[in-house]
C-alpha atoms as a PDB file:
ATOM      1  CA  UNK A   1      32.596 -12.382  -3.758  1.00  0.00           C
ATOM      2  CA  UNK A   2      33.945  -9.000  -5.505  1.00  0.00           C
ATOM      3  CA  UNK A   3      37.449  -8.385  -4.712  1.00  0.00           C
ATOM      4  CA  UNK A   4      38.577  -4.441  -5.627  1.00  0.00           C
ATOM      5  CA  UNK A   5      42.368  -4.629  -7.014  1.00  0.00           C
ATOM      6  CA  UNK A   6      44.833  -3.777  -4.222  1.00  0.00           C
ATOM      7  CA  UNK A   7      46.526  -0.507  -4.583  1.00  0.00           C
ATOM      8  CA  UNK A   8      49.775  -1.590  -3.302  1.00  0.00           C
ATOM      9  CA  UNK A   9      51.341  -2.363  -6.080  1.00  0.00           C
ATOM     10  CA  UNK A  10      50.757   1.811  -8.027  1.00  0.00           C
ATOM     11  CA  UNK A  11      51.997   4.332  -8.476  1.00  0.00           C
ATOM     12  CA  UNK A  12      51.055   7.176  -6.164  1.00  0.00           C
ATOM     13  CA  UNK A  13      48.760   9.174  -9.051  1.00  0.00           C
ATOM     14  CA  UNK A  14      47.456   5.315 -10.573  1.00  0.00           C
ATOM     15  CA  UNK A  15      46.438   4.631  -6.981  1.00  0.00           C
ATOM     16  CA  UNK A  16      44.537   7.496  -6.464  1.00  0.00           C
ATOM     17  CA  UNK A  17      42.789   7.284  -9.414  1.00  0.00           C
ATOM     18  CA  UNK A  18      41.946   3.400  -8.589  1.00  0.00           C
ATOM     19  CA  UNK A  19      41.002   4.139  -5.402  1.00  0.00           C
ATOM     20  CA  UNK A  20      38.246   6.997  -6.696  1.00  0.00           C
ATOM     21  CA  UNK A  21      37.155   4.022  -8.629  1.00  0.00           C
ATOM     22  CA  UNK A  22      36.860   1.275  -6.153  1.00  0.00           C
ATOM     23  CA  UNK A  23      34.468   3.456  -3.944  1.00  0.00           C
ATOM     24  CA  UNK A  24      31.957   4.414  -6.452  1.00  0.00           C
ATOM     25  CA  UNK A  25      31.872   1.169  -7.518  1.00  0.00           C
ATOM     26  CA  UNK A  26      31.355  -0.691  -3.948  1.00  0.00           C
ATOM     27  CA  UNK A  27      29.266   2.769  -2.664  1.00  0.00           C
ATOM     28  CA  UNK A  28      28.178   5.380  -4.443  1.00  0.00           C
ATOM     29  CA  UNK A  29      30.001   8.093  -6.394  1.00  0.00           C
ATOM     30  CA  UNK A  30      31.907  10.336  -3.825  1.00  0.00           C
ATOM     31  CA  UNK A  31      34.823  12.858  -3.793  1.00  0.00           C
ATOM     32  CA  UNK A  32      37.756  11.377  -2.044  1.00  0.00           C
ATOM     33  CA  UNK A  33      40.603  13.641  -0.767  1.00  0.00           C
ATOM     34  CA  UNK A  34      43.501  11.927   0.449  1.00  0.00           C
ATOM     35  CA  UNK A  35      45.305  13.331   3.831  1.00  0.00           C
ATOM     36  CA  UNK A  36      48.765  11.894   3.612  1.00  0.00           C
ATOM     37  CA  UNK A  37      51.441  12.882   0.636  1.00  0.00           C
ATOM     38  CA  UNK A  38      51.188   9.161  -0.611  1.00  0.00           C
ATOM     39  CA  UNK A  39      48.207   7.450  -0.361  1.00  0.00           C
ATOM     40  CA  UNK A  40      48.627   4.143   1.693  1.00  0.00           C
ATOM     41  CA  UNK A  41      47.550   0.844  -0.521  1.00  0.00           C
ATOM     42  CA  UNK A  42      43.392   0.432   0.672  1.00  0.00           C
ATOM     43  CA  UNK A  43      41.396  -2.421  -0.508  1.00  0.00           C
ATOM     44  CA  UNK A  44      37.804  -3.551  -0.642  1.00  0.00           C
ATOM     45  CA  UNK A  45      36.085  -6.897  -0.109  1.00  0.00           C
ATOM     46  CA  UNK A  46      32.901  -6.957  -0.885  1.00  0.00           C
ATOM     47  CA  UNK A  47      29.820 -10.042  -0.660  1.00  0.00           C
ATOM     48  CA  UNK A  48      26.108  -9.417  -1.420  1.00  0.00           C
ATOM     49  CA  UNK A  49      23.596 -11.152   0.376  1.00  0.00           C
ATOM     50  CA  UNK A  50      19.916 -10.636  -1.245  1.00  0.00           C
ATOM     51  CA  UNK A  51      19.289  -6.510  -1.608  1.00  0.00           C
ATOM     52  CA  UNK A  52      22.872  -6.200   0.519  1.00  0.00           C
ATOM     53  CA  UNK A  53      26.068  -5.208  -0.087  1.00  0.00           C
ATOM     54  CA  UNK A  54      28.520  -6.210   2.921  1.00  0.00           C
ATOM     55  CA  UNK A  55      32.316  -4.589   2.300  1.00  0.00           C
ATOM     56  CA  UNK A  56      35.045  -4.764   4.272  1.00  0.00           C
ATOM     57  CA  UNK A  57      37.178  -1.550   3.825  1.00  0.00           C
ATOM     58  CA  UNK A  58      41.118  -1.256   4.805  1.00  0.00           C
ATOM     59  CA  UNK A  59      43.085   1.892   3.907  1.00  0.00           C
ATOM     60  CA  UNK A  60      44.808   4.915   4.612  1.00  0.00           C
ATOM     61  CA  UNK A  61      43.859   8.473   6.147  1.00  0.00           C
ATOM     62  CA  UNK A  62      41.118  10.324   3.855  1.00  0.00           C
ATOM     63  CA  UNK A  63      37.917  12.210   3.429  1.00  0.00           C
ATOM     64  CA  UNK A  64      35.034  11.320   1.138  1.00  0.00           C
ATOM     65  CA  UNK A  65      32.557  14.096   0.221  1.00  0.00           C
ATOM     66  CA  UNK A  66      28.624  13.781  -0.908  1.00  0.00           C
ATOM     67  CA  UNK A  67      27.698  16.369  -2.741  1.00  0.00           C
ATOM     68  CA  UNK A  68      24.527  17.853  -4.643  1.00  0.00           C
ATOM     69  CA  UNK A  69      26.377  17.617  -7.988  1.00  0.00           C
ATOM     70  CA  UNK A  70      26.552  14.250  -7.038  1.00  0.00           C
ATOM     71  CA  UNK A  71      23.498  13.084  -5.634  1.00  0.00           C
ATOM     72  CA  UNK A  72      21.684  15.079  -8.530  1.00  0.00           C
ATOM     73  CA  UNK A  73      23.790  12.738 -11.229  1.00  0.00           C
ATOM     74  CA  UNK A  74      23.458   9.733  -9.161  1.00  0.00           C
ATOM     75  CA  UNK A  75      20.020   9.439  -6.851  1.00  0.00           C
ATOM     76  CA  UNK A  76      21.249   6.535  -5.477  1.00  0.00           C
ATOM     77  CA  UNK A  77      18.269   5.904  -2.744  1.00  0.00           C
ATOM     78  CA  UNK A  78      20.346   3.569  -0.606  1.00  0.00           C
ATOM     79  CA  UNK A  79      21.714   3.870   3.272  1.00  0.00           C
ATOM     80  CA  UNK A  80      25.189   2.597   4.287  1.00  0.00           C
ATOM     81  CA  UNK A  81      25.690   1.034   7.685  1.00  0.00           C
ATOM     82  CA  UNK A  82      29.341   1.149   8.748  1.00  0.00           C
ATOM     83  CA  UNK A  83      30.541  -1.325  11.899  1.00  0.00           C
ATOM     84  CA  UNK A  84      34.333   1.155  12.516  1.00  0.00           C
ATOM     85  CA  UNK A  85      36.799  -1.818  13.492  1.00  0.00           C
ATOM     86  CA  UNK A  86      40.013  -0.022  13.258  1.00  0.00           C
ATOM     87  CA  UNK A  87      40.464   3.952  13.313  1.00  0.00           C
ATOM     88  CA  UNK A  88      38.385   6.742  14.316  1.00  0.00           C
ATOM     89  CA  UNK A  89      35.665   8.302  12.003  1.00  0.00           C
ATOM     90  CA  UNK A  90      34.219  11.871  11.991  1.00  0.00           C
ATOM     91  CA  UNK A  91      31.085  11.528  10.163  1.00  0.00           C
ATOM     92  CA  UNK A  92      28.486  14.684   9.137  1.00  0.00           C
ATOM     93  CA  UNK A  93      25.259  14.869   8.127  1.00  0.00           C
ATOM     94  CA  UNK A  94      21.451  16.486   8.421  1.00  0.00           C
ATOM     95  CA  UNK A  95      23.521  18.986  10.917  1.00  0.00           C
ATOM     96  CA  UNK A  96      24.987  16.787  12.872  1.00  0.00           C
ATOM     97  CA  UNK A  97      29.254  15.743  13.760  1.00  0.00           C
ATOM     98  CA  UNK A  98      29.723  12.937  15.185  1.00  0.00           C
ATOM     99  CA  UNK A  99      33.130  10.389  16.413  1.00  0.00           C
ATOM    100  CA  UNK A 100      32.597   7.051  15.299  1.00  0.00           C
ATOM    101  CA  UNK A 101      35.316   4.953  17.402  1.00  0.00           C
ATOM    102  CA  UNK A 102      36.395   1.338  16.879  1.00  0.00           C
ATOM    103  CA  UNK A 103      33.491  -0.755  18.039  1.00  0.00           C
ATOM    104  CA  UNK A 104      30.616   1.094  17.430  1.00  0.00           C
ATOM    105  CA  UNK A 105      28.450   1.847  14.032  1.00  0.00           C
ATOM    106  CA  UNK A 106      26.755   4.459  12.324  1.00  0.00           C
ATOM    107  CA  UNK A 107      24.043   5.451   9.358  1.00  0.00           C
ATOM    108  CA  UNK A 108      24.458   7.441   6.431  1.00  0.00           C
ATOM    109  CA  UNK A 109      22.267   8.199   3.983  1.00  0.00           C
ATOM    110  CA  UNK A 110      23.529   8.756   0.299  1.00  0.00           C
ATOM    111  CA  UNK A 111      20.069  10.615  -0.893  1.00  0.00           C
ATOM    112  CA  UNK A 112      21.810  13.236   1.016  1.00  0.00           C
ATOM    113  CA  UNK A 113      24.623  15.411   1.292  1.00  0.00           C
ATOM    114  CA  UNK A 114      27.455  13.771   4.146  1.00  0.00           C
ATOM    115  CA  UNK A 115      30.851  13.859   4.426  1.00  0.00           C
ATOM    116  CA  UNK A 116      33.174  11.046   6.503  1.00  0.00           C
ATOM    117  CA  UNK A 117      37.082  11.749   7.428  1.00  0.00           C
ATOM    118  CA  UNK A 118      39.168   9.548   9.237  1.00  0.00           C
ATOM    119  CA  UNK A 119      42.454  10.776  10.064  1.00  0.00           C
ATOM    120  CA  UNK A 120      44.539   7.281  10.552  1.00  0.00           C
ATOM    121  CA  UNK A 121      44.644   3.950   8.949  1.00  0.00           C
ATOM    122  CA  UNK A 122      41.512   2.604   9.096  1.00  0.00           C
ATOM    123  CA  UNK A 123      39.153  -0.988   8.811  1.00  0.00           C
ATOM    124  CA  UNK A 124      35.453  -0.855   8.678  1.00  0.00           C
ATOM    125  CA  UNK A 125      32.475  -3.143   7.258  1.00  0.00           C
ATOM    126  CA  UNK A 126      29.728  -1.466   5.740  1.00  0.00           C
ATOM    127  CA  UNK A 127      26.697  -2.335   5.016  1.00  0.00           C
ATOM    128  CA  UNK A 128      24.883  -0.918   1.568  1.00  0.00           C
ATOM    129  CA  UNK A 129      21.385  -1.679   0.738  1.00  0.00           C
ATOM    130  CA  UNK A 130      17.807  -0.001  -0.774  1.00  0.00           C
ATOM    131  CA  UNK A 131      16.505   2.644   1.811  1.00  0.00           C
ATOM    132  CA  UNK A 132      13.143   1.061   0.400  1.00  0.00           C
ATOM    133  CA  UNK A 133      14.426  -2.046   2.304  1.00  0.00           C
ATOM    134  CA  UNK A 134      13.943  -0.357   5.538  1.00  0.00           C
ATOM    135  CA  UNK A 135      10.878  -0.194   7.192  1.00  0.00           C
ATOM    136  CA  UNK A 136      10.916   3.120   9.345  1.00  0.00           C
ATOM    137  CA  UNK A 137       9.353   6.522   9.081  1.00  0.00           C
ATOM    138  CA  UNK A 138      11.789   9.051   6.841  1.00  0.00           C
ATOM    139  CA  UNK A 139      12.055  11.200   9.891  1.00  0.00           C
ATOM    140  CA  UNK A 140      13.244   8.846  12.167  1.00  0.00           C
ATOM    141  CA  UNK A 141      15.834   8.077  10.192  1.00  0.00           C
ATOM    142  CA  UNK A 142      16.923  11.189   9.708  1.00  0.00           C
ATOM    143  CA  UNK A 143      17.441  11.867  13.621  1.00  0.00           C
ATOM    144  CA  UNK A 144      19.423   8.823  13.773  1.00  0.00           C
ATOM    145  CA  UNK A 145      21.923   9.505  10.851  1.00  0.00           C
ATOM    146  CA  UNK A 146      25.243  10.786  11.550  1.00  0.00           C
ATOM    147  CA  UNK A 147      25.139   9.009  15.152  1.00  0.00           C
ATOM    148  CA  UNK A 148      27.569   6.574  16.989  1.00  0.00           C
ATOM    149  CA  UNK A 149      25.303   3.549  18.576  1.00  0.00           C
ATOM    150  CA  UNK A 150      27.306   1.652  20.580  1.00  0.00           C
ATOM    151  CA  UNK A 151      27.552  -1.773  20.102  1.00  0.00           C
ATOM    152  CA  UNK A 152      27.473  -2.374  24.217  1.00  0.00           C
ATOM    153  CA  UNK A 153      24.095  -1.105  24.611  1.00  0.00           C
ATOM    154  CA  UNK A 154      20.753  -2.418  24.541  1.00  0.00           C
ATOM    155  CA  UNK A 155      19.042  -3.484  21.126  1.00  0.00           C
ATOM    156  CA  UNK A 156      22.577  -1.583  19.649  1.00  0.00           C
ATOM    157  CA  UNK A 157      24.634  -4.678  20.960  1.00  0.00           C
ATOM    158  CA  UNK A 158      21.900  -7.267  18.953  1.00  0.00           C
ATOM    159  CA  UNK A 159      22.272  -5.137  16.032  1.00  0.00           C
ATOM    160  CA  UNK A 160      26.016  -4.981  16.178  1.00  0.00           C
ATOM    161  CA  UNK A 161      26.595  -8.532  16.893  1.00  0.00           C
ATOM    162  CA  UNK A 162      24.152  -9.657  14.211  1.00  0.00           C
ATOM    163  CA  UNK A 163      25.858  -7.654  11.659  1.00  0.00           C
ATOM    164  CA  UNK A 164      29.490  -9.079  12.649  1.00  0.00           C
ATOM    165  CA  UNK A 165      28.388 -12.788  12.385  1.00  0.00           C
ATOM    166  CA  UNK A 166      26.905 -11.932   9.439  1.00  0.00           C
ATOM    167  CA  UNK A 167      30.012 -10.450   7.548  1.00  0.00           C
ATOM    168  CA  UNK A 168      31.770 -13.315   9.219  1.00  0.00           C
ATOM    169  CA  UNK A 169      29.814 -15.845   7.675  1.00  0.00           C
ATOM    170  CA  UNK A 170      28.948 -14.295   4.368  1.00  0.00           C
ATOM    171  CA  UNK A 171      31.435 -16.021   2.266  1.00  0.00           C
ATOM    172  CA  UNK A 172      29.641 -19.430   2.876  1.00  0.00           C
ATOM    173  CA  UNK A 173      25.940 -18.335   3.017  1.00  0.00           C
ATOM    174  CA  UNK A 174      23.788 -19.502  -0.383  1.00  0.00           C
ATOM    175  CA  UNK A 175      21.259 -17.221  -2.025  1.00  0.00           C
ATOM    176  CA  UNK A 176      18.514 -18.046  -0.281  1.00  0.00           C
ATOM    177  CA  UNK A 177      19.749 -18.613   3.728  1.00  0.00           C
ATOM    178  CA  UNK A 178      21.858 -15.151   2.307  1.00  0.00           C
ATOM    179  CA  UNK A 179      18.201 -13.116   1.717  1.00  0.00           C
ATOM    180  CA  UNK A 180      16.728 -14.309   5.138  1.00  0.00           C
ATOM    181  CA  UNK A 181      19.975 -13.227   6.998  1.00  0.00           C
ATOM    182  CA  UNK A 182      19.745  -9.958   5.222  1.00  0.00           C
ATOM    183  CA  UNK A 183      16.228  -9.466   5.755  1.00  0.00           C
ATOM    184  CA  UNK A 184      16.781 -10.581  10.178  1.00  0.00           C
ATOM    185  CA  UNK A 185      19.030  -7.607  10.091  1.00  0.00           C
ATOM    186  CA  UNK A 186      17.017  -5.106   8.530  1.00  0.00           C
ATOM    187  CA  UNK A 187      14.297  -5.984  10.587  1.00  0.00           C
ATOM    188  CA  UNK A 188      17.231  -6.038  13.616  1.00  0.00           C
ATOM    189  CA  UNK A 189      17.907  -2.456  12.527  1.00  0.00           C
ATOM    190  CA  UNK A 190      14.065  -0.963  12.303  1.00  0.00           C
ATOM    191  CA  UNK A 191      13.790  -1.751  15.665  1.00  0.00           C
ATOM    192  CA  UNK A 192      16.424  -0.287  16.783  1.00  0.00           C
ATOM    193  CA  UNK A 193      15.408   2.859  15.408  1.00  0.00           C
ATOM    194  CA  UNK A 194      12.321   2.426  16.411  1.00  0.00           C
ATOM    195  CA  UNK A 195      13.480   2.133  20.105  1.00  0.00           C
ATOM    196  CA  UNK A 196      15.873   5.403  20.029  1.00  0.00           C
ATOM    197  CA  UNK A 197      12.677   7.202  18.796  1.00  0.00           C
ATOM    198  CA  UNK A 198      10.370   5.999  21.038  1.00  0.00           C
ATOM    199  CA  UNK A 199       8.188   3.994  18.635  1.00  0.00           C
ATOM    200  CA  UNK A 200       6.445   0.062  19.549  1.00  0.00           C
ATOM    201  CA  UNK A 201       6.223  -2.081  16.789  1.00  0.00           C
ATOM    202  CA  UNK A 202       3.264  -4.331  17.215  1.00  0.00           C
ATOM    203  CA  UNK A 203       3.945  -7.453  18.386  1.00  0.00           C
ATOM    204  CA  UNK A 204       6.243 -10.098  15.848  1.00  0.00           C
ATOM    205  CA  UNK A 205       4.526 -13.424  15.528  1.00  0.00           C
ATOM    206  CA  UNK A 206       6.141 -16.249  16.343  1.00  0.00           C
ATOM    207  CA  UNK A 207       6.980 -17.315  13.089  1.00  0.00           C
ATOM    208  CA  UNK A 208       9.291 -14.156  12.636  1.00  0.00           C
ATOM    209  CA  UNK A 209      11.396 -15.551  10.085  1.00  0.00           C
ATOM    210  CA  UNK A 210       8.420 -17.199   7.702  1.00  0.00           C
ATOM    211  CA  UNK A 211       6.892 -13.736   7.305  1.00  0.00           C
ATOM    212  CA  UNK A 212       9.953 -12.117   6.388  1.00  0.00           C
ATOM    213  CA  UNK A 213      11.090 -14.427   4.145  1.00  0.00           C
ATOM    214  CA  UNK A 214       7.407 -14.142   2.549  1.00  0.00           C
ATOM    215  CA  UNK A 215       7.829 -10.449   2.858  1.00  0.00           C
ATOM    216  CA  UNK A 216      11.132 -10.469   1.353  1.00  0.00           C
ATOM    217  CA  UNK A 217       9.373 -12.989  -1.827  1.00  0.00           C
ATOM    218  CA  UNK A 218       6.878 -10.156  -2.464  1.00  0.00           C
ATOM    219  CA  UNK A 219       9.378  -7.236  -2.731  1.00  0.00           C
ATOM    220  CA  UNK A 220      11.197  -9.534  -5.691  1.00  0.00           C
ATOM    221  CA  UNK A 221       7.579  -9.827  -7.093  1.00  0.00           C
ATOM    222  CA  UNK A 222       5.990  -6.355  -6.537  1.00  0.00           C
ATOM    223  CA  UNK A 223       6.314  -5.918 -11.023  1.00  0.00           C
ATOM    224  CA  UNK A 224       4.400  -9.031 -11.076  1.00  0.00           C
ATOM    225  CA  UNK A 225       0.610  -7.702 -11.298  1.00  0.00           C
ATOM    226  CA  UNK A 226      -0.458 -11.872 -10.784  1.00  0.00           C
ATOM    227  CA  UNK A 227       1.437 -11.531  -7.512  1.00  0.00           C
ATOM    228  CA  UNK A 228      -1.502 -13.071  -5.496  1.00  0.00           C
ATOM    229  CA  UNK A 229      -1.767 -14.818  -1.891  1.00  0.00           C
ATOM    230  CA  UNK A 230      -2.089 -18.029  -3.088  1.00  0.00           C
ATOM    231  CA  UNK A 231       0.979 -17.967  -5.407  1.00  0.00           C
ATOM    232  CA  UNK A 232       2.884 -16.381  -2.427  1.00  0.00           C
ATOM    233  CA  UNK A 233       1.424 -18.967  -0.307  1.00  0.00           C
ATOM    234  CA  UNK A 234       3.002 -21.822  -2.873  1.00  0.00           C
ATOM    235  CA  UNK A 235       6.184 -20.416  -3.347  1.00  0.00           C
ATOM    236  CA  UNK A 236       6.829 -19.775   0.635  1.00  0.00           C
ATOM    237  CA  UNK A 237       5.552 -23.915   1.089  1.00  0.00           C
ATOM    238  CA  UNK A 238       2.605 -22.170   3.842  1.00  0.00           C
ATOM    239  CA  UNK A 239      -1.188 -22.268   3.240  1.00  0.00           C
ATOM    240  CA  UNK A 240      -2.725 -19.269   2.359  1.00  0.00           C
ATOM    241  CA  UNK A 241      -4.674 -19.405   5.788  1.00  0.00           C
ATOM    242  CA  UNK A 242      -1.201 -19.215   7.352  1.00  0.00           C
ATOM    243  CA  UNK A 243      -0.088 -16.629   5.190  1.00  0.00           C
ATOM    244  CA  UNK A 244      -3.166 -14.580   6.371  1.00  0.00           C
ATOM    245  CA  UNK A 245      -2.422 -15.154  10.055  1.00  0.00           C
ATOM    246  CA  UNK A 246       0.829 -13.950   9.182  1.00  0.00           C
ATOM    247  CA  UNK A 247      -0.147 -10.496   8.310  1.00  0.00           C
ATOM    248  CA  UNK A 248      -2.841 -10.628  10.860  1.00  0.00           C
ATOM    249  CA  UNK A 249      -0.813 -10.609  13.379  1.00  0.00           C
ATOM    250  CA  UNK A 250       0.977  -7.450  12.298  1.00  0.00           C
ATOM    251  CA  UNK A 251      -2.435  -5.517  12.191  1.00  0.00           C
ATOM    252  CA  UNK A 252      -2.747  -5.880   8.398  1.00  0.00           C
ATOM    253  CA  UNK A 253      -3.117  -7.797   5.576  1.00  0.00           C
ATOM    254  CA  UNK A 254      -1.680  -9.457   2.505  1.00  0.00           C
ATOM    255  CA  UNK A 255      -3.124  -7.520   0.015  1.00  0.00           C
ATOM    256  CA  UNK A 256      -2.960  -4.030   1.605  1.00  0.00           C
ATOM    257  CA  UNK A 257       1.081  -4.713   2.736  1.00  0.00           C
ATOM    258  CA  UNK A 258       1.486  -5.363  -1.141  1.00  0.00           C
ATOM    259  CA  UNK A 259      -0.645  -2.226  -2.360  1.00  0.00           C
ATOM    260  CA  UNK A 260       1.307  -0.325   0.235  1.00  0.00           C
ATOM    261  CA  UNK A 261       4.285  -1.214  -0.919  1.00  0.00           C
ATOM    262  CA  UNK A 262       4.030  -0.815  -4.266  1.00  0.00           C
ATOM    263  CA  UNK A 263       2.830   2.664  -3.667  1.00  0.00           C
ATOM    264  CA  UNK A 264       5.794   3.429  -2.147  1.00  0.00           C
ATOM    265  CA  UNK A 265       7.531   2.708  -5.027  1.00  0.00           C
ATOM    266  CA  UNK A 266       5.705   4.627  -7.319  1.00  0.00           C
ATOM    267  CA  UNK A 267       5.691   7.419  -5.129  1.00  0.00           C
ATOM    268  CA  UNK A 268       9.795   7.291  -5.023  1.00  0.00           C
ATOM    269  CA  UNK A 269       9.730   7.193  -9.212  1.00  0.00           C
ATOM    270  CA  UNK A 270       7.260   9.732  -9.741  1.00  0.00           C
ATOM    271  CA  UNK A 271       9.762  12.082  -8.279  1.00  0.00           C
ATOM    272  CA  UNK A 272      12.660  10.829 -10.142  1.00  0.00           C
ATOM    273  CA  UNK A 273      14.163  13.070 -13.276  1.00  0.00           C
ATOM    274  CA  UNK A 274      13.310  10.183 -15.255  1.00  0.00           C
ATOM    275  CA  UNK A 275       9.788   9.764 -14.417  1.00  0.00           C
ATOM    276  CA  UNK A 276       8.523  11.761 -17.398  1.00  0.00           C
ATOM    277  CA  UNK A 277       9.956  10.019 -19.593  1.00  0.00           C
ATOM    278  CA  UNK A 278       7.998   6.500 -18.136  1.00  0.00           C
ATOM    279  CA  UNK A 279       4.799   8.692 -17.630  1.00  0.00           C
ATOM    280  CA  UNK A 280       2.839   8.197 -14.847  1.00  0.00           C
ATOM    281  CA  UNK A 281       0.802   4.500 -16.402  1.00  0.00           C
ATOM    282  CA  UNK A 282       4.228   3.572 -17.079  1.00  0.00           C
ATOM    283  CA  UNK A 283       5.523   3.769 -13.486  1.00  0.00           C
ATOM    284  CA  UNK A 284       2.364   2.001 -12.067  1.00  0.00           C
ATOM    285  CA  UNK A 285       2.730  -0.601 -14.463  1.00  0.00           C
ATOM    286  CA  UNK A 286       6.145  -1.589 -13.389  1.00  0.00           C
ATOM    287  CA  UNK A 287       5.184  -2.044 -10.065  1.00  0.00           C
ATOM    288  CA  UNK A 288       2.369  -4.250 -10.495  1.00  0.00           C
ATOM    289  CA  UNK A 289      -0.726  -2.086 -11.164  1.00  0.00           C
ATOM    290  CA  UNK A 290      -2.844  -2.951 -13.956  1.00  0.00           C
ATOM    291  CA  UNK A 291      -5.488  -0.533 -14.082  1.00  0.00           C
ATOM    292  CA  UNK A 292      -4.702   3.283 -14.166  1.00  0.00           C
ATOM    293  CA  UNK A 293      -7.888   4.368 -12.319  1.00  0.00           C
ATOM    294  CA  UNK A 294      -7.454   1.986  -9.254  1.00  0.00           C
ATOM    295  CA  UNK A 295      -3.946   3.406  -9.123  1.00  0.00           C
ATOM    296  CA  UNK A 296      -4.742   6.909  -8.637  1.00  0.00           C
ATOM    297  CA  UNK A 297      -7.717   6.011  -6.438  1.00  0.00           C
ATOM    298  CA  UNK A 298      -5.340   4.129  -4.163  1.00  0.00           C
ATOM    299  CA  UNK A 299      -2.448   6.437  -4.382  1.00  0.00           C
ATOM    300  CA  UNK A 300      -4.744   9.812  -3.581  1.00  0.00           C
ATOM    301  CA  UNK A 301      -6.314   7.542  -0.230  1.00  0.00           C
ATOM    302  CA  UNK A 302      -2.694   7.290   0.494  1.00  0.00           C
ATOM    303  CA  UNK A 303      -1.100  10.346  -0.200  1.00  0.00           C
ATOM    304  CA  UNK A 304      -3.610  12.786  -0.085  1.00  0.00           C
ATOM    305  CA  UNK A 305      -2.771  14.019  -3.793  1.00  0.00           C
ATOM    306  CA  UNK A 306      -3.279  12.680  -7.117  1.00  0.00           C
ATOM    307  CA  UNK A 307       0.239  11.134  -8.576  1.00  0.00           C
ATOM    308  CA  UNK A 308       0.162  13.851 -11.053  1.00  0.00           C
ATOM    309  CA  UNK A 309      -0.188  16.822  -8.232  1.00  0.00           C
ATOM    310  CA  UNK A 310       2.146  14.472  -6.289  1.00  0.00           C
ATOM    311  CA  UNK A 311       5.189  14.548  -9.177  1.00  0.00           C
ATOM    312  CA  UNK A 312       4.390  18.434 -10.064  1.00  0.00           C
ATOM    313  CA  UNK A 313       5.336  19.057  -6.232  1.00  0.00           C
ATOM    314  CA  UNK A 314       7.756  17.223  -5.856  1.00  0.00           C
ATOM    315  CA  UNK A 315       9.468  19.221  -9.058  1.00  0.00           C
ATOM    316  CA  UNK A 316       8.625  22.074  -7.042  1.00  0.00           C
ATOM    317  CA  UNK A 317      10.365  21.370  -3.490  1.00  0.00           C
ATOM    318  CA  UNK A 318      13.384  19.869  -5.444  1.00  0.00           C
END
C-alpha cells in the first residue's frame, strides 16, 4: 500500500505544492489549478495489483490539465479508469465534454491531451495501468474516451461492480490472486468496449481464467527470447496440449499471440524519442527477438513497412 501524506496539516502554499506532487506521482505529470482560495486537505491511497495502479482520491474543488509540453516530457502510454463516488466531474478529451456523476466511470487516456474539473469536494477510485494491457483497437478507444458509462447498464454494471470489489478487496489480495484480478478486469473492460462499438469477440473458453493468467505470464516474459510453450506450459502447471487448446479456441496460437505481441511493443518503441538511441536491433532484442532478419520479416507482414520506414514516419506525423 502507498499512502500520499495528507495535506491537512500545511500551509496553504506547502499544500499546493504537495498536492502537485502527489498526482504526478500516483498519475502522471499534470497541471493542477485549484478553484477555492485555500485548497481543502486531499489525499491519495493507492494499491497495485500486477500492471495496476488502484487509488482512491479525496479532495477539494480543482482542475488538472494534460498538455503537449507534458505528454512530450513524459509519454506515459497508460489509460486511467476513474469509478466518480462523490462529486461531479467534467472531463474533455479527443473533442468530446462530458459529466461524470457519482456512480458512474469514465476513460482517459494520458498519451493525449485531456483536461478533468470538478467543481466540489470530491472521492473517486481510479484505475492506472499500460494501454499495452488493453486489448482493443486504438480507435475504439478513442470513441469511448471522455464518456460517462453508467454503472446500471448492461456489461457497464459488470465492469463497474468488478472494479468496486476489487478496490474493496485490494488491501488483502497477494501478488499472484492480485495479477489474475487485474487481468479479469481488463479483459471485463475490452469487452465492454467492444460491445459499445459493435465488435464480437470470439468465443472465451471455458477455462477463462487459465488463459489469462498464461497470457498475463507471457507479457512478464515477452524479453525472454527462450519464452517457449513448453516453459509456459510448466510455469502455468497445464500441458502444453492444453496450452494449445487454449489459444485454439481464440482462433490463434501460442506462438503467433507471442510474436504479435511483441511486435506491438516494438512498434510502440520505435516511435519513442529514445528509440535512436537503442537502434532498431536493440529494441527487438529487448522484446525477445533474436535474429534481426526474422524481425523485420515479421514486422513488414504486420505492418506493411519495414521498422526503419515505420520509425522515419512516425518522426514525420509527430
Amino acid at each position: 500500500m502507498s499512502v500520499e501524506p495528507s495535506t491537512a496539516p500545511l500551509s496553504a502554499a506547502d499544500r499546493a505544492e504537495c498536492w502537485h506532487e502527489a498526482v504526478a506521482h500516483a498519475f502522471v505529470p499534470m497541471a493542477v489549478e485549484f478553484l477555492e482560495e485555500r485548497p481543502s486537505p486531499g489525499e491519495i491511497v493507492s494499491h497495485r495489483l500486477g500492471p495496476m495502479l488502484i487509488s482512491t482520491v479525496q479532495a477539494g474543488p480543482q482542475m488538472v490539465t494534460r498538455g503537449r509540453r507534458m505528454i512530450a516530457r513524459d509519454e506515459s502510454a497508460s489509460l486511467i479508469l476513474t469509478l466518480q463516488q462523490h462529486g461531479t466531474a467534467v472531463k474533455e478529451q479527443d473533442g468530446r465534454e462530458t459529466l461524470v456523476r457519482p456512480g458512474e466511470f469514465s476513460l482517459t487516456d494520458a498519451s493525449r491531451i485531456f483536461r478533468k474539473r470538478i467543481g466540489e469536494d470530491f472521492v473517486f477510485t481510479s484505475f492506472h495501468f499500460p494501454r499495452a494491457e488493453l486489448d482493443v483497437q486504438e480507435r475504439d478507444l478513442r470513441a469511448l474516451t471522455a464518456t460517462a458509462f453508467q454503472a446500471g447498464e448492461g456489461s457497464a454494471a459488470l465492469v463497474a461492480t468488478y472494479l468496486a470489489g476489487v478496490a474493496r478487496e485490494a488491501p488483502g489480495l497477494d501478488e499472484a490472486v492480485g495479477r489474475r484480478a487485474a487481468a479479469t478486469a481488463l479483459d471485463l473492460l475490452a469487452l465492454l468496449i467492444d460491445d459499445r462499438c459493435g465488435r464480437a469477440r470470439p468465443q472465451a473458453p471455458q477455462n477463462g481464467a487459465t488463459l489469462e493468467r498464461v497470457k498475463d505470464h507471457i507479457r512478464r516474459n515477452l524479453h525472454d527470447p527462450d519464452l517457449t510453450p513448453s516453459g509456459i506450459a510448466e510455469a502455468n502447471f497445464i500441458s502444453v496440449r492444453f496450452l494449445h487448446k487454449l489459444f485454439q479456441q481464440e482462433g490463434t496460437s501460442v506462438g503467433a499471440w507471442i510474436r504479435a505481441q511483441r511486435l506491438e511493443r516494438c512498434s510502440r518503441d520505435l516511435r519513442r524519442p529514445q528509440a535512436q538511441q537503442f537502434g532498431v536491433a536493440g529494441i527487438a532484442r529487448r522484446w525477445g527477438f533474436v535474429n534481426s532478419s526474422h524481425f523485420s520479416r515479421a514486422f513488414r507482414e504486420a505492418y506493411g513497412m519495414t521498422p526503419r520506414d515505420w520509425q522515419v514516419r512516425g518522426r514525420t506525423e509527430g
